[in-house]
Protein backbone atom coordinates (compact mmCIF):
# COMPACT_ATOMS: atom_id res chain seq x y z
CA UNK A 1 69.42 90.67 92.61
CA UNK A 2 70.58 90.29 96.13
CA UNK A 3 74.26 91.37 96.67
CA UNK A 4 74.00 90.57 100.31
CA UNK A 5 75.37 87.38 99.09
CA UNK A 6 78.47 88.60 97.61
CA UNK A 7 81.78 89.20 99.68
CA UNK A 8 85.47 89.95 98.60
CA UNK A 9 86.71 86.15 98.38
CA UNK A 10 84.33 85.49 95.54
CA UNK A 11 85.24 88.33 93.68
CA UNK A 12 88.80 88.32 94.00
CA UNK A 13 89.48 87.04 90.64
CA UNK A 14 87.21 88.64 88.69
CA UNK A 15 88.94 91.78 90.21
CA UNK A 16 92.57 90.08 89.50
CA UNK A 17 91.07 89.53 85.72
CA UNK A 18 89.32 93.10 85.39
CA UNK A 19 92.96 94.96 86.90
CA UNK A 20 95.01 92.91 84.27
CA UNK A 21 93.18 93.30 81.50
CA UNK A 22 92.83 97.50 82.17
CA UNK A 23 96.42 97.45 82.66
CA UNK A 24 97.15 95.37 79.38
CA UNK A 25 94.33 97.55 77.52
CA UNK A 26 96.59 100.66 78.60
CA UNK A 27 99.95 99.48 77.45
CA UNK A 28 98.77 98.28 74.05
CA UNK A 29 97.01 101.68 73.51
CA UNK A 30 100.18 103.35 75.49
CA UNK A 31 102.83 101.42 72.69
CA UNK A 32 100.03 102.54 69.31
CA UNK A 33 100.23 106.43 70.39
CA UNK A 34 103.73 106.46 70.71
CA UNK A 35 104.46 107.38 67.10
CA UNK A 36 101.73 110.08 66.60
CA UNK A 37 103.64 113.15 67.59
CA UNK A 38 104.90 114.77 70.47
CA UNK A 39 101.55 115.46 72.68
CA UNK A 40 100.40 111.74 72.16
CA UNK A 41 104.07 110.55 72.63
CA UNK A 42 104.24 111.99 75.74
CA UNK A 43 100.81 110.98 77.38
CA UNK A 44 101.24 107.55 75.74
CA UNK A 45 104.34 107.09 78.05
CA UNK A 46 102.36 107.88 80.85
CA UNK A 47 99.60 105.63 79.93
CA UNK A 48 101.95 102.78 79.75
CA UNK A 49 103.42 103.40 82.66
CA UNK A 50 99.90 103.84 84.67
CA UNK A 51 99.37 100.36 83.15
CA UNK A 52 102.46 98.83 84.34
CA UNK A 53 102.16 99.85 87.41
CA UNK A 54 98.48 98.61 87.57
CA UNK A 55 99.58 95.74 86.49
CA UNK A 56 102.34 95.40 89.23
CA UNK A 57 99.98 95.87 91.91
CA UNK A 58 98.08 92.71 90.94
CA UNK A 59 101.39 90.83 91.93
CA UNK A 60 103.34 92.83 94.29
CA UNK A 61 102.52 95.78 96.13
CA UNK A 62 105.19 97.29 97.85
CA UNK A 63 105.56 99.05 101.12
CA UNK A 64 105.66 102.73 99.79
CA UNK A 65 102.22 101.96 97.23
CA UNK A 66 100.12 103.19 100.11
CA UNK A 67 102.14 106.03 100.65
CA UNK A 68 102.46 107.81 97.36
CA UNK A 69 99.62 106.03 96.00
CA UNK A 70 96.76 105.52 98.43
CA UNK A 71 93.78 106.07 96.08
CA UNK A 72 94.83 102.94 94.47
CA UNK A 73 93.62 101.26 97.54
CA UNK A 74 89.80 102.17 97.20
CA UNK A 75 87.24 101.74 94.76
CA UNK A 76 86.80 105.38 94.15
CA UNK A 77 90.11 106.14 94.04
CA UNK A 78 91.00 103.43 91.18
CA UNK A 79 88.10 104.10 90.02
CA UNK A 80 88.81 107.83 89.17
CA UNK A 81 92.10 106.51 87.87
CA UNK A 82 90.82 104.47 85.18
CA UNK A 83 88.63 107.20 84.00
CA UNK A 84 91.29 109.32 83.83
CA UNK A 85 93.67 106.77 82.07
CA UNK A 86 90.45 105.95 79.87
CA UNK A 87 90.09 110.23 78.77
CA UNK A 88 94.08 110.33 78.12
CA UNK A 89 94.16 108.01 75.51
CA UNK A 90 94.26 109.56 72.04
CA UNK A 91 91.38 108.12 69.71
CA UNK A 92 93.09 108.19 66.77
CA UNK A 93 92.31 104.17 66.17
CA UNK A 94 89.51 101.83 66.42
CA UNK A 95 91.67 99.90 69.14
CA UNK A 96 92.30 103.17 71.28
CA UNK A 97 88.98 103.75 71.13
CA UNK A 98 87.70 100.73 72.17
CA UNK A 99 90.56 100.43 74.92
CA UNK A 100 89.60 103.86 76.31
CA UNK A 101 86.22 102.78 75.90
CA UNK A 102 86.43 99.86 78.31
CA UNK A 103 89.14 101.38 80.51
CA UNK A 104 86.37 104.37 81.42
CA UNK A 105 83.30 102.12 81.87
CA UNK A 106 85.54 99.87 84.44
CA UNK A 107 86.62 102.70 86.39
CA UNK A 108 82.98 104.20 86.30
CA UNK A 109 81.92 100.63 87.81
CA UNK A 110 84.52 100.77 90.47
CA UNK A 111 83.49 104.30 91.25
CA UNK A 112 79.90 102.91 91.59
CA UNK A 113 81.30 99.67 93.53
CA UNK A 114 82.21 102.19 96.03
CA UNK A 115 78.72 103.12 97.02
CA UNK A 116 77.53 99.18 97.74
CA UNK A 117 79.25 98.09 101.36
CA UNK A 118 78.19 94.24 100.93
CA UNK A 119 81.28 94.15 98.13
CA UNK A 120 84.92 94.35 100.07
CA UNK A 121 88.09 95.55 97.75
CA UNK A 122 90.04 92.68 97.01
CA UNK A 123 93.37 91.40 98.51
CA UNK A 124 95.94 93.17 96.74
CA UNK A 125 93.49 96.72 97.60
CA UNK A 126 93.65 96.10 101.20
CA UNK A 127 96.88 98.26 103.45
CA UNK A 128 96.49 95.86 106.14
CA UNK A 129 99.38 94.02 105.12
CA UNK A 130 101.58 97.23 104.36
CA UNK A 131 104.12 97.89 106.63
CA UNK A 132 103.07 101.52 106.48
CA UNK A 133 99.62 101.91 108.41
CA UNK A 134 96.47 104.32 107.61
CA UNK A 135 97.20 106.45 110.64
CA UNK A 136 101.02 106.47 111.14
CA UNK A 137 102.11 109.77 110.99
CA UNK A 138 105.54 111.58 111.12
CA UNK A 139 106.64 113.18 114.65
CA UNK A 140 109.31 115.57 114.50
């Protein structure tokens, strides 16, 4: 398989697709833990909020993303994330399982996507168009 071929316009969408479907995965499994005590209550709000705001960035990303949340804006870094979200959600269900399930092998292949150069993040992954650049820094 040659993935000389492949660049970032042709995989846009499939990114757009994989992003919203992690981020609906994590709500849905977010909204079932809610009721299963305090510990699962509590992680299952931050699940759904990880997923909304995964799901925000497919649409939007706003100026202070890049700021406060640069590793969203790698492969690695997203990657990383979805493993993370994938390990924090409770398997007390055949659905959370599976969600988690397919939330951690996504952000193990974005970890991996990482390592292959001929593959560019997509649009909505790129700071170019953020008003706050890579290198600006603060000078007091």
């Amino acid at each position: 398989m040659n993935l000389d071929s492949f660049d970032g316009s042709d995989l846009n969408n499939a990114f757009r697709i994989t992003n919203l479907v992690v981020s609906g995965l994590a709500v849905l499994a977010g909204l079932s833990q809610l009721f299963s005590g305090i510990h699962s209550f509590l992680v299952g709000v931050y699940v759904i909020a990880f997923g909304g705001i995964i799901g925000l960035l497919e649409f939007r990303v706003p100026a202070e993303a890049y700021a406060y949340g640069s590793f969203l804006f790698s492969f690695i870094g997203r990657g990383v994330f979805y493993t993370l979200i994938g390990v924090s959600i409770n398997g007390a269900s055949i659905f959370r399982v599976f969600a988690a399930l397919i939330i951690f092998v996504v952000g193990l292949v974005y970890i991996g996507l990482e390592a292959i150069p001929s593959i560019s993040p997509p649009e909505n992954m790129n700071p170019e168009g953020i008003s706050i650049g890579i290198n600006d820094e603060d000078i007091v």
